[in-house]
Protein backbone atom coordinates (compact mmCIF):
# COMPACT_ATOMS: atom_id res chain seq x y z
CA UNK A 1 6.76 -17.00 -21.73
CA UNK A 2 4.89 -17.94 -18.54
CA UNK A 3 5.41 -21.34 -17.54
CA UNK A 4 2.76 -22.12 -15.56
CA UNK A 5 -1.34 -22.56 -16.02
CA UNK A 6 -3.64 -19.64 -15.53
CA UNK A 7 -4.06 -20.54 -11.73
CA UNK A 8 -0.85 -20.37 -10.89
CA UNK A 9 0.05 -17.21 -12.48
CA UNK A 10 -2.96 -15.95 -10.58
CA UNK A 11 -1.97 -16.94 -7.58
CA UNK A 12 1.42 -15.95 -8.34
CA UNK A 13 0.03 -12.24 -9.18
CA UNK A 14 -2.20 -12.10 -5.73
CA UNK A 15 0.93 -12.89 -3.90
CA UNK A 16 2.87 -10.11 -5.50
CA UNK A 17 -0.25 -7.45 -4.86
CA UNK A 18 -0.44 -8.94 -1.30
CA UNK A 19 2.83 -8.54 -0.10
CA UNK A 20 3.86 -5.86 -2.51
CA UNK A 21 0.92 -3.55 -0.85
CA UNK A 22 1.45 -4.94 2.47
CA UNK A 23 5.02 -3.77 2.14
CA UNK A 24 4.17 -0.36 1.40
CA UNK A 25 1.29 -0.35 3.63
CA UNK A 26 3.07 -1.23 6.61
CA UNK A 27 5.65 2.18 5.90
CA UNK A 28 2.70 3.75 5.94
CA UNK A 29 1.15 2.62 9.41
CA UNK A 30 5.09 2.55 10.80
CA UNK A 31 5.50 6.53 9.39
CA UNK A 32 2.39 7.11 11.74
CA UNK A 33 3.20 5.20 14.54
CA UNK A 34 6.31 6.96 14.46
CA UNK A 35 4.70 10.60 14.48
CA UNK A 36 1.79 9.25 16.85
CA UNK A 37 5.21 8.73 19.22
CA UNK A 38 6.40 11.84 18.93
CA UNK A 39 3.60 13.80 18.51
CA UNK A 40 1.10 12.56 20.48
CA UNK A 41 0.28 9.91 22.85
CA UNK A 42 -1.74 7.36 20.71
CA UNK A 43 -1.60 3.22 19.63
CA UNK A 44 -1.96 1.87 16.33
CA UNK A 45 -2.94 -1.59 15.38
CA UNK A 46 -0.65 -3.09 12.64
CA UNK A 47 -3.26 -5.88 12.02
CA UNK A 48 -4.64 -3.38 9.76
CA UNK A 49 -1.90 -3.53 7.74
CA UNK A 50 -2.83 -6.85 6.30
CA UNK A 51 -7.07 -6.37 6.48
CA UNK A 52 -6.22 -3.23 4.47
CA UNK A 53 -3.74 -5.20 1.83
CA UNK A 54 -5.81 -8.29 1.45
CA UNK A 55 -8.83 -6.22 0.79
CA UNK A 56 -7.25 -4.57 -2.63
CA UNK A 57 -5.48 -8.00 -3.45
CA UNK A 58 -8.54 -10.14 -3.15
CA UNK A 59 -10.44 -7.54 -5.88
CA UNK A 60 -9.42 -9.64 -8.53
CA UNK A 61 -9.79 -12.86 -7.57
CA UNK A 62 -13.67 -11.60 -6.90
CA UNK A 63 -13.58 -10.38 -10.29
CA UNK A 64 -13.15 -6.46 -9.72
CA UNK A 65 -10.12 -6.35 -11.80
CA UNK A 66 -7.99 -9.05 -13.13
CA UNK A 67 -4.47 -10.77 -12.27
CA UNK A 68 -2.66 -12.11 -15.61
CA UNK A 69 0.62 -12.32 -17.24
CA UNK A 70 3.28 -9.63 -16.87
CA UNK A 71 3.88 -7.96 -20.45
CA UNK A 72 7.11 -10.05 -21.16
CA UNK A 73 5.37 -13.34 -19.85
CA UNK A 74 7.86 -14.03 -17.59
CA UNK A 75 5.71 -13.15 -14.40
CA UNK A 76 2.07 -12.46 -13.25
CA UNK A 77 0.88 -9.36 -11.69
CA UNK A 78 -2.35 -7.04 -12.11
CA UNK A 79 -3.35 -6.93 -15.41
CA UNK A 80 -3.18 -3.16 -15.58
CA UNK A 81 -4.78 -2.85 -19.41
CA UNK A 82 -8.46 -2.35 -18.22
CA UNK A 83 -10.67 -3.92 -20.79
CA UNK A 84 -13.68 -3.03 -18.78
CA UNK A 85 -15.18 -0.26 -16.35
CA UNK A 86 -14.41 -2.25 -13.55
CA UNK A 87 -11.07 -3.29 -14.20
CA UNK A 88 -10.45 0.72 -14.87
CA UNK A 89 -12.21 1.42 -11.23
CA UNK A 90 -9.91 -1.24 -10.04
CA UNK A 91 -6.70 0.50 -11.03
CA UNK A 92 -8.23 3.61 -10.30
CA UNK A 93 -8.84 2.42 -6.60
CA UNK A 94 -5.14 1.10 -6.32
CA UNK A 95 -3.77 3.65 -7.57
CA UNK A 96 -5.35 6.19 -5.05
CA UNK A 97 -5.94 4.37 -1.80
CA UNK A 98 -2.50 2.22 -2.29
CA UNK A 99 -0.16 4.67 -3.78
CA UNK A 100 -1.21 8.03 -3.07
CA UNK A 101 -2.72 7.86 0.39
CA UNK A 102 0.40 6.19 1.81
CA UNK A 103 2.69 8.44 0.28
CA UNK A 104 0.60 11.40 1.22
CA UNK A 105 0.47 9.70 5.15
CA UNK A 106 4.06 9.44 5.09
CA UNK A 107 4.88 12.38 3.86
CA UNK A 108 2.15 14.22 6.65
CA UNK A 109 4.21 11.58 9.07
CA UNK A 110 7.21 12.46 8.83
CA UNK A 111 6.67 16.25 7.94
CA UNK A 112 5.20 16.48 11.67
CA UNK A 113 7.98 14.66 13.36
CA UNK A 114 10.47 17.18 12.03
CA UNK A 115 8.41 20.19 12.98
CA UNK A 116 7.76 18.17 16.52
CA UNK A 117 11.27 18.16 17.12
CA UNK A 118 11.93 21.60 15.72
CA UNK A 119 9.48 23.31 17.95
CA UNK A 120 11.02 20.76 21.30
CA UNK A 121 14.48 21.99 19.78
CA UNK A 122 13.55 25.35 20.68
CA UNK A 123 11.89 24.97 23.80
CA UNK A 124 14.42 22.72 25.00
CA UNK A 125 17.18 25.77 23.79
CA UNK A 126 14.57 28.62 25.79
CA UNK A 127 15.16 26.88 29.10
């Protein structure tokens, strides 16, 4: 069972959404920086990375979802069993703008990259 009090398994929980989405957040912005670089001539700010992460794990400490204990107790995390609209718009909202998005950017990423270096490939072979 959790150990801890109800604050500390919340603050627990927002550390593992905060650095959990920052993690995959920042393959996503690297992914792009890395076919902005090949691609085309462009910056990217990485600060982003964190605005973008702390947004989605702040939600539930301002109540738009929930952080609680992990089904075995052991741990704290998002307590993914809506038990109201919000908390359902919650998930929803993580689910698409930190899971799909980034793997849909990294997959556009690195899917241009390879065709980048296909098409230099050839021009490269014309000359």
């Amino acid at each position: 069972r959790w150990l801890f009090n109800q604050a500390v398994c919340t603050l627990y929980a927002f550390c593992g959404v905060l650095f959990g989405l920052c993690s995959l957040t920042s393959l996503t912005v690297l992914s792009t920086v890395c076919c902005l670089k090949v691609c085309y001539p462009a910056y990217v700010l990485l600060l982003c990375v964190w605005a973008y992460a702390l947004i989605f794990a702040t939600a539930p400490l301002a109540e738009w979802g929930s952080y609680g204990p992990e089904p075995y107790g052991t741990a704290c995390c998002i307590t993914w069993k809506a038990s109201s609209r919000e908390a359902t718009l919650y998930i929803l909202a993580l689910f698409i703008f930190c899971y799909l998005l980034p793997c849909f950017l990294i997959l556009v990423s690195y899917s241009l990259i390879l065709w980048t270096v296909r098409v230099s490939r050839r021009a490269v072979r014309q000359h």
